[in-house]
Structure formats: C-alpha cells, structure tokens
Protein backbone atom coordinates (compact mmCIF):
# COMPACT_ATOMS: atom_id res chain seq x y z
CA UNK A 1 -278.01 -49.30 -47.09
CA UNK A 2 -279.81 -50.23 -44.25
CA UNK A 3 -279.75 -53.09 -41.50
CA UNK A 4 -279.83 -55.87 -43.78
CA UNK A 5 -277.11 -55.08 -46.03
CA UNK A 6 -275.64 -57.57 -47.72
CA UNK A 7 -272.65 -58.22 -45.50
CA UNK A 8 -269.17 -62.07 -44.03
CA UNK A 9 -265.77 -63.47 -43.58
CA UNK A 10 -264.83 -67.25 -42.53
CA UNK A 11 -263.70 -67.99 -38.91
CA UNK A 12 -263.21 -71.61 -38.15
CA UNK A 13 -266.12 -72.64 -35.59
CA UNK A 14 -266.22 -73.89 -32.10
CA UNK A 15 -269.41 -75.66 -30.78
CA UNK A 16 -270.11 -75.58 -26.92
CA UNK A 17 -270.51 -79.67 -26.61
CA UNK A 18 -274.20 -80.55 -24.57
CA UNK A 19 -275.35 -76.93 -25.59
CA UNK A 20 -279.10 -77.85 -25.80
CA UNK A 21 -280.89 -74.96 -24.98
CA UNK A 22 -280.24 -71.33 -25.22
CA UNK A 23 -280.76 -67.53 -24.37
CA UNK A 24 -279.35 -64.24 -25.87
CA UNK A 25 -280.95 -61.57 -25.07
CA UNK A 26 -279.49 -58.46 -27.26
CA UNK A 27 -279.71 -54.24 -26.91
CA UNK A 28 -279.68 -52.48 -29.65
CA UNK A 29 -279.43 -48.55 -29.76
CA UNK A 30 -278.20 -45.31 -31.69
CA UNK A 31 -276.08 -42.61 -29.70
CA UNK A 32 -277.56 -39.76 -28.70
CA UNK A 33 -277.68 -37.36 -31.54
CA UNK A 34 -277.23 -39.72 -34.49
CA UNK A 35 -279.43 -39.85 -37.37
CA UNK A 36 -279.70 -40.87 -40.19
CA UNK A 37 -281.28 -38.83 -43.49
CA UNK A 38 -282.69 -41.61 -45.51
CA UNK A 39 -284.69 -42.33 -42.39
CA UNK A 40 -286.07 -38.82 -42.78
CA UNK A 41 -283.84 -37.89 -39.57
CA UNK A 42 -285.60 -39.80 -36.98
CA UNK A 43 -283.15 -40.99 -33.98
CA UNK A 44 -283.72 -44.66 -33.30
CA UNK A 45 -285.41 -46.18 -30.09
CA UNK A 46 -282.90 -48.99 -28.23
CA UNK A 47 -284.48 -51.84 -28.84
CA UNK A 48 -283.80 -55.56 -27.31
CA UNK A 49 -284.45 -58.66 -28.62
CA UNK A 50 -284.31 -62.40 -26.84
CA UNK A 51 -283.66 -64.91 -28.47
CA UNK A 52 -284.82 -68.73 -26.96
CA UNK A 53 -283.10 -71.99 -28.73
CA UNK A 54 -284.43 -75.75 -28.52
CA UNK A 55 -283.22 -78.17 -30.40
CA UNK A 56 -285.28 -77.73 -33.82
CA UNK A 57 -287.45 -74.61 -32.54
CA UNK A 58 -286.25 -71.07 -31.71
CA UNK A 59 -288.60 -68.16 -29.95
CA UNK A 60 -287.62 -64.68 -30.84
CA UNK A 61 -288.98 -61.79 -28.63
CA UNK A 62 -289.31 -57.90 -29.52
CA UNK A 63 -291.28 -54.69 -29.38
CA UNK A 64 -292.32 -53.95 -33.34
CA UNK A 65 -294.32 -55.19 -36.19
CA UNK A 66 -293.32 -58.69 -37.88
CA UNK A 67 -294.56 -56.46 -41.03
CA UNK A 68 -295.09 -53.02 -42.05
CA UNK A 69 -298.88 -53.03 -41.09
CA UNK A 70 -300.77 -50.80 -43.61
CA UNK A 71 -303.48 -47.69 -41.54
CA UNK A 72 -302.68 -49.95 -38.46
CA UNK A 73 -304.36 -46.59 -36.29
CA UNK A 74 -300.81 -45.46 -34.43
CA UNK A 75 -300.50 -46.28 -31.41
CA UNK A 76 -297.20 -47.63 -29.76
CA UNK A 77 -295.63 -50.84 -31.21
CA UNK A 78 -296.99 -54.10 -29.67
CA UNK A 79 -294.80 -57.05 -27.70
CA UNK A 80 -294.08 -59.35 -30.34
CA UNK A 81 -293.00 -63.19 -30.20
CA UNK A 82 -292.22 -65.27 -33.12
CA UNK A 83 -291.69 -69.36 -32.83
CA UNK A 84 -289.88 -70.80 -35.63
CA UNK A 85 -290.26 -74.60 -36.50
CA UNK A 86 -287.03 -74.80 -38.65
CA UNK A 87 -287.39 -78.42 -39.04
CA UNK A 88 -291.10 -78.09 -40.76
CA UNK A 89 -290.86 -74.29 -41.74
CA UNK A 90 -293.90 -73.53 -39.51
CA UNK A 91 -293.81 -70.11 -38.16
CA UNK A 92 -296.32 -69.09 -35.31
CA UNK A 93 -296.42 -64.91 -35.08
CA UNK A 94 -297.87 -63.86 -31.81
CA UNK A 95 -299.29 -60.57 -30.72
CA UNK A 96 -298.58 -60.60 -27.16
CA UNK A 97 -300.52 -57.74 -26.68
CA UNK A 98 -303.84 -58.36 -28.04
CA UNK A 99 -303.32 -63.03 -27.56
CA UNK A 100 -303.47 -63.47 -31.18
CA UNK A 101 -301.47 -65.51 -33.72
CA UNK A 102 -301.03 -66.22 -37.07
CA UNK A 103 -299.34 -68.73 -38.73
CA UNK A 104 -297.17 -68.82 -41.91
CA UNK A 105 -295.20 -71.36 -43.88
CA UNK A 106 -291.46 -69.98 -44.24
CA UNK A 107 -289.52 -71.85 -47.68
CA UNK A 108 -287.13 -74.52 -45.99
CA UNK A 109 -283.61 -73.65 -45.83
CA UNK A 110 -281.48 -75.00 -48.63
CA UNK A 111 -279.35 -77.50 -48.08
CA UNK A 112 -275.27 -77.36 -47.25
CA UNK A 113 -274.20 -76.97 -51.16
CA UNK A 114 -277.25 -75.34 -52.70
CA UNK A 115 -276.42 -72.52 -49.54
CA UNK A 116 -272.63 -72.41 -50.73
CA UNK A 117 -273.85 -71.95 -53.95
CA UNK A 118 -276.28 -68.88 -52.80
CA UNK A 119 -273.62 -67.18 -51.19
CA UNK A 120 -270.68 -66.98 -53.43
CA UNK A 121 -273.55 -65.59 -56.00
CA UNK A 122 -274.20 -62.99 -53.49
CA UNK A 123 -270.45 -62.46 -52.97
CA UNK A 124 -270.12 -61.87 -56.39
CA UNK A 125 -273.17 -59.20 -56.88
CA UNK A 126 -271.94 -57.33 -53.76
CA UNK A 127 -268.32 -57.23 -54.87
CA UNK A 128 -269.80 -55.53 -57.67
CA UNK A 129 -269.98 -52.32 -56.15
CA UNK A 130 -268.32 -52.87 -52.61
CA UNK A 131 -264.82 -53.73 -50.76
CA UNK A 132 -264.20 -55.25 -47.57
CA UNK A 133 -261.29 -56.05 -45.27
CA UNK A 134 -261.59 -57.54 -41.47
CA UNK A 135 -258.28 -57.14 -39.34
CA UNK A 136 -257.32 -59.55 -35.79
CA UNK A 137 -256.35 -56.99 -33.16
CA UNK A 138 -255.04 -60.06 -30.91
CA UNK A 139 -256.70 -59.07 -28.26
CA UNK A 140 -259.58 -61.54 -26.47
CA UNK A 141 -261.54 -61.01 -23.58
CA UNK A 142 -263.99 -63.36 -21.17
CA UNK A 143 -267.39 -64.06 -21.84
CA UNK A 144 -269.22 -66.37 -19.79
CA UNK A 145 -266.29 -68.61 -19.95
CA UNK A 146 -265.87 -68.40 -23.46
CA UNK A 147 -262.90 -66.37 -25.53
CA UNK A 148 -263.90 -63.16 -27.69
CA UNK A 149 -261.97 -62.03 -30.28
CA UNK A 150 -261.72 -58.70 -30.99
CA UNK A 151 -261.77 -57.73 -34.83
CA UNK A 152 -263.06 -54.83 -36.98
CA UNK A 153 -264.59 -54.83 -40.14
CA UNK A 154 -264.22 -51.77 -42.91
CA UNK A 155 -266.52 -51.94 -45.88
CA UNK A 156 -266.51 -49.39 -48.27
CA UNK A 157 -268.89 -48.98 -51.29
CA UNK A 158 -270.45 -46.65 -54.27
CA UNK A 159 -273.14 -46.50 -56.47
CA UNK A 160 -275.24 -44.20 -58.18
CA UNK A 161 -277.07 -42.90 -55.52
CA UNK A 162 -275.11 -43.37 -52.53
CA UNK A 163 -271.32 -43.75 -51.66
CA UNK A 164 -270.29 -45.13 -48.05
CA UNK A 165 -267.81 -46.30 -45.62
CA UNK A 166 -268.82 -48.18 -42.58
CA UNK A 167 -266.72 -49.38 -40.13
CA UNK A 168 -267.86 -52.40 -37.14
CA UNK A 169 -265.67 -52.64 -34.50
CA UNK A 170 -266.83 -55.62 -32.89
CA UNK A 171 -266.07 -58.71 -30.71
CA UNK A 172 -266.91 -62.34 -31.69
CA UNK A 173 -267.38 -65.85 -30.05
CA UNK A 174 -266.48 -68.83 -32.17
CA UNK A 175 -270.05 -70.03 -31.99
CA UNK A 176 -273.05 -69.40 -34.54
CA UNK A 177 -275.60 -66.90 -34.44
CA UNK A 178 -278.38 -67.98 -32.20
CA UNK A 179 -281.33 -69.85 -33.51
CA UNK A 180 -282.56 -73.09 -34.66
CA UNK A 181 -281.26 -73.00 -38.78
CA UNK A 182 -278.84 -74.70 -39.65
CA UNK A 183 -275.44 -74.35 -38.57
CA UNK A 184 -273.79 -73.38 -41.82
CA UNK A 185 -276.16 -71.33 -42.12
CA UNK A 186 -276.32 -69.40 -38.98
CA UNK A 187 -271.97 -69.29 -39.17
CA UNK A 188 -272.15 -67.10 -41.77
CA UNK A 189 -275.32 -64.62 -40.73
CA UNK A 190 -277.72 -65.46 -42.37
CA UNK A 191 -281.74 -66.05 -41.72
CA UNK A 192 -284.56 -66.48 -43.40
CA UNK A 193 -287.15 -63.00 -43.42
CA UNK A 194 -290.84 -64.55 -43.70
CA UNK A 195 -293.24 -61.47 -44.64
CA UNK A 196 -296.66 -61.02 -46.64
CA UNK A 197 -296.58 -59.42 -49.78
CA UNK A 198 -298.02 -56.24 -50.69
CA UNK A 199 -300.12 -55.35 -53.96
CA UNK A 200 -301.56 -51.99 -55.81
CA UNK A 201 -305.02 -52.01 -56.19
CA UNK A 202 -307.17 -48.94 -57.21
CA UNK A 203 -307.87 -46.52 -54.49
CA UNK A 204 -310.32 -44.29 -55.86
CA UNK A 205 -308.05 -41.13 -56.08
CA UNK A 206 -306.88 -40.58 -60.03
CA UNK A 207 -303.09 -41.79 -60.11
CA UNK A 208 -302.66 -42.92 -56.63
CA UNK A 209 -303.18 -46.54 -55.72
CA UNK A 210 -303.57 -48.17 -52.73
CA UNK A 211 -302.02 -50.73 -50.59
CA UNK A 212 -303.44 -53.80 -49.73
CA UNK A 213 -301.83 -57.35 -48.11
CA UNK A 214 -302.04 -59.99 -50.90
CA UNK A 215 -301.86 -63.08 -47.94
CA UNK A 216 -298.67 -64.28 -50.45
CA UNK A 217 -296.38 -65.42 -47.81
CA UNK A 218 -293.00 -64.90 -49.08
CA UNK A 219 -289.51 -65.89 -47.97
CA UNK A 220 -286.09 -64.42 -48.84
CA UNK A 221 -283.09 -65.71 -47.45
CA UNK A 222 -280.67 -62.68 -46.38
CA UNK A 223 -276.79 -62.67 -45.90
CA UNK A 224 -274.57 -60.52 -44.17
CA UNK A 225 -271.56 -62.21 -45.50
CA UNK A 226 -268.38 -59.16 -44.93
CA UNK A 227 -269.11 -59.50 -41.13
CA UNK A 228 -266.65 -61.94 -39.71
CA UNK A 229 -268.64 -65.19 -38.57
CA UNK A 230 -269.70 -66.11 -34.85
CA UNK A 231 -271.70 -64.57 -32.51
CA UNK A 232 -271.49 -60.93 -32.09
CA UNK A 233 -271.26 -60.12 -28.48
CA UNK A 234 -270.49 -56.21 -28.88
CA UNK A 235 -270.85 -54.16 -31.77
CA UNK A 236 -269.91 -50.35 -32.97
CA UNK A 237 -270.74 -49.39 -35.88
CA UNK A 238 -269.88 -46.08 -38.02
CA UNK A 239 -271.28 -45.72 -41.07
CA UNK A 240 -270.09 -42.30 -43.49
CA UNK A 241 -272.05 -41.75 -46.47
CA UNK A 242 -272.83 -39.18 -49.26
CA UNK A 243 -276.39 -39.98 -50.19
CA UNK A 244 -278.37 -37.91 -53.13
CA UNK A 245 -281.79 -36.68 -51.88
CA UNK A 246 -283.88 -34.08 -53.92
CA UNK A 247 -281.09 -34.34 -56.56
CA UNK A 248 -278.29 -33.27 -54.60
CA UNK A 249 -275.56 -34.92 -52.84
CA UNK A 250 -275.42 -34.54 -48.84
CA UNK A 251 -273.08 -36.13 -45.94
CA UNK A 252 -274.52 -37.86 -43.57
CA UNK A 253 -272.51 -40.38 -40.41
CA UNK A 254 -274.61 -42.73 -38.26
CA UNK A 255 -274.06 -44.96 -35.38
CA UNK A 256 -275.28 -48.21 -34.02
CA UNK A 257 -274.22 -50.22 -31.06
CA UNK A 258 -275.53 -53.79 -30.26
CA UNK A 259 -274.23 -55.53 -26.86
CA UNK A 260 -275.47 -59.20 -25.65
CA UNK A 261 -276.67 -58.25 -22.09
CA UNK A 262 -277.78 -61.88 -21.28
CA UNK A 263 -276.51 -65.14 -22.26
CA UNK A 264 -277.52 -68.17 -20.90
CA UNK A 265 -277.27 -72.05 -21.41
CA UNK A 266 -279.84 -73.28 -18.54
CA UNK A 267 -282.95 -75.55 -19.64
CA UNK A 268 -286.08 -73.51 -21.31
CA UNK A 269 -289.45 -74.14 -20.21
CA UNK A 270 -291.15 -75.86 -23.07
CA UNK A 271 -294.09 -73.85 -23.38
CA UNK A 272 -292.02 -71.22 -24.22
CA UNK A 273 -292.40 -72.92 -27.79
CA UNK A 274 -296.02 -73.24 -28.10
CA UNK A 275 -298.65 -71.14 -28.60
CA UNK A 276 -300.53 -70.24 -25.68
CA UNK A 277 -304.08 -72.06 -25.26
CA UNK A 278 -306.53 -68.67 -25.13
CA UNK A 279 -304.77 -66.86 -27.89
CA UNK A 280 -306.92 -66.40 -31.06
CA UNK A 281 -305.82 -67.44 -34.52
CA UNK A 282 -306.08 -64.56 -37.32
CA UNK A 283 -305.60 -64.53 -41.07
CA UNK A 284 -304.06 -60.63 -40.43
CA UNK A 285 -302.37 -59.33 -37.53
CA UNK A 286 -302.93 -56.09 -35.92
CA UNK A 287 -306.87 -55.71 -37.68
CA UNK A 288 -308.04 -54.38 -34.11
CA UNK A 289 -305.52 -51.24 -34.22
CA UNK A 290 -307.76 -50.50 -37.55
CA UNK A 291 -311.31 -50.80 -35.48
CA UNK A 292 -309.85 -49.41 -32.16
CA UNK A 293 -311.17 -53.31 -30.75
C-alpha cells in the first residue's frame, strides 16, 4: 500500500499541438499531523519535483536517493537529477551535490500492444483483491489556458494483512503525464522504475546477513491504472486502513496532497539534458557519504 500502488481509468486525450518542450514542477506534502504506521509513524517532508521534457529526453529533478543506499553515513538527502534517453534507454543519474554520475541501461518500453497486453494483466491481478469507481463532478476550472476536470476516485481493497479505502479527489488535464515515454504509455500512469538490485551475502554475525548492491540493473514497469488518465494538476488523497502489526489489527488514516505549482511550455536550454563536463563518472553513487570524502 504505498505510493506506487497499482492504480487507472480511460479519458479520451487532448494533445497541445507545437508542444515541444516542457516544465512541471510538482509539491508534494502530508498535512500536519498525518502519519502513517507502516512507515513506523514518521510525518512526511513536502517534497517537489521538476520535471523538464525534449522531444526524446526528459530531466527529472528532486531531493532523495535514486536508491535505497545501504550505511550511506546519514546525513541530509542530496539534490538529485536524473536524464532519461527514452529513445535508447540510457539513463544518466546525477549527484548534484557531490558532480558525480552514473549511468544505467533502463529495458525499452514495450511497444503499443505488448503495453495493452501488460495492463489488462495487471487489471486483472488488482481486481483480485480491489474495487474502483471514478465519478465527473461537471465542474472544470482554468489552467494555464487549458480546461481541468474535476473527478474523484474511490478505491477500496482487502487482503490478509491489510484492508483499505482511499479516496483522490483530484483535478485532471486531458494531456499525458509529463515525460519523454511514450504517449500510451504516459496516458495511463505509468513509468518505468530503473534501480540496482540488492543481494545477501554473509556478514559475519550467525543468522544475519548482509546487504550488498549486486550492480544488476533492473527495470520494472509500474501502473497506476484506477487513477483517471491525464495530468494531475491537484490531488487529495485519504487513505483509511486497518493494517495488522505485531499480530493485531489497528486503524490508521493518512493524507497526501500533490499540486503542480509551475507549468510551463517555453524552450529548455539544451544542456539541461547533458551531463555536465566536470562531473565524475562512478560505478556506485553516494560511496563518499560512506568515507565522509
């Protein structure tokens, strides 16, 4: 039940004609007060996240770890940038921080049928255990000349360990999600998640192995499918659950709001999409938070 959970719904979609270039920039945050248990109660940070589009290439730009970095030393999270190459699956991962890269080879995105296929399989596995229903309100509102709709989303769901409602109250431009995949891809939110693997090796302590990255690359193409399609301009979320922790059952509601606080459709600067001439390419990210170098 987290972020990525397995969520869509089919609006019919409008492309802005001449759109070459692109910028969302997106916020992020939980209300004051909300937690969430399975997170072991921590209240989330707001977080923001731009998004540049080119043509074939896309830059995305956050504060966090591309991966879960194993003994990375603490410390606060660095300025991340990621540069996507959809058309060659080349995907530079810079530290802005400490001007070093790495680069990975995503899996290339399946094509238009083999993607249809994908998804009603997924439909199918989450339908399993899960309901949803979207409903029009009617009512639209401006955005940067373009017409929102304003729908919400209830998905309700149980399984062994956890039963849920959540409810997204959101409102939606007839466009794609930001980002250089392809279209019938992006429609129906979905994206390719590029991370390293992680192995078990023996750690020295009797019954306790360690953690160490394998360098497998690995790509796994997620869909939020219940979510009606288009681009999400405002989101609410409310999310009810009874989850099972230490063997007995527990209530828990959380909250998450996204807004689009920028949106713009002026020409990028091109080196926006290239790695930067003095940053150093690394097999592993983040090795200096280990050495304190």
């Amino acid at each position: 039940m987290g972020s990525k959970m397995v969520l869509i719904f089919l609006l019919a979609p409008v492309v802005v004609a001449g759109a070459a270039d692109l910028k969302v920039t997106t916020v992020r945050s939980a209300p004051r007060g909300s937690r969430l248990v399975v997170d072991r109660g921590e209240v989330l940070s707001p977080s923001k996240e731009t998004i540049y589009v080119h043509d074939k290439v896309q830059r995305e730009e956050f504060v966090g770890f591309v991966e879960a970095p194993l003994n990375h030393g603490g410390g606060p999270a660095p300025h991340m940038a990621m540069i996507t190459h959809c058309d060659t699956g080349v995907v530079d991962q810079l530290d802005l921080d400490a001007h070093e890269y790495r680069e990975v080879k995503m899996e290339r995105y399946p094509d238009e049928k083999q993607f249809t296929r994908k998804l009603e399989q997924a439909q199918k596995d989450d339908q399993k255990h899960a309901r949803f229903s979207t409903v029009d309100t009617g009512e639209t509102r401006d955005f940067h000349g373009l017409a929102a709709r304003h729908l919400i989303t209830t998905i309700t769901g149980n399984d062994k360990e956890v039963g849920y409602e959540k409810v997204i109250d959101g409102w939606y431009l007839s466009l794609p999600e930001a980002g250089c995949a392809p279209e019938y891809v992006r429609q129906h939110h979905s994206y390719m998640e590029t991370s390293t693997a992680i192995k078990e090796v023996g750690s020295g302590f009797p019954m306790l192995p360690g953690l160490v990255n394998s360098g497998t690359v690995r790509s796994t193409l997620i869909y939020n499918w219940f979510l009606p399609s288009g681009l999400a301009i405002e989101q609410k979320s409310m999310q009810s659950q009874r989850i099972r922790v230490d063997g007995a059952l527990r209530d828990n509601k959380f909250q998450m709001e996204k807004k689009v606080l920028d949106f713009s459709e002026d020409p990028l600067d091109p080196g926006l999409f290239e790695v930067p001439a003095d940053f150093r390419k690394v097999r592993e990210l983040y090795q200096h938070r280990k050495t304190g170098h």
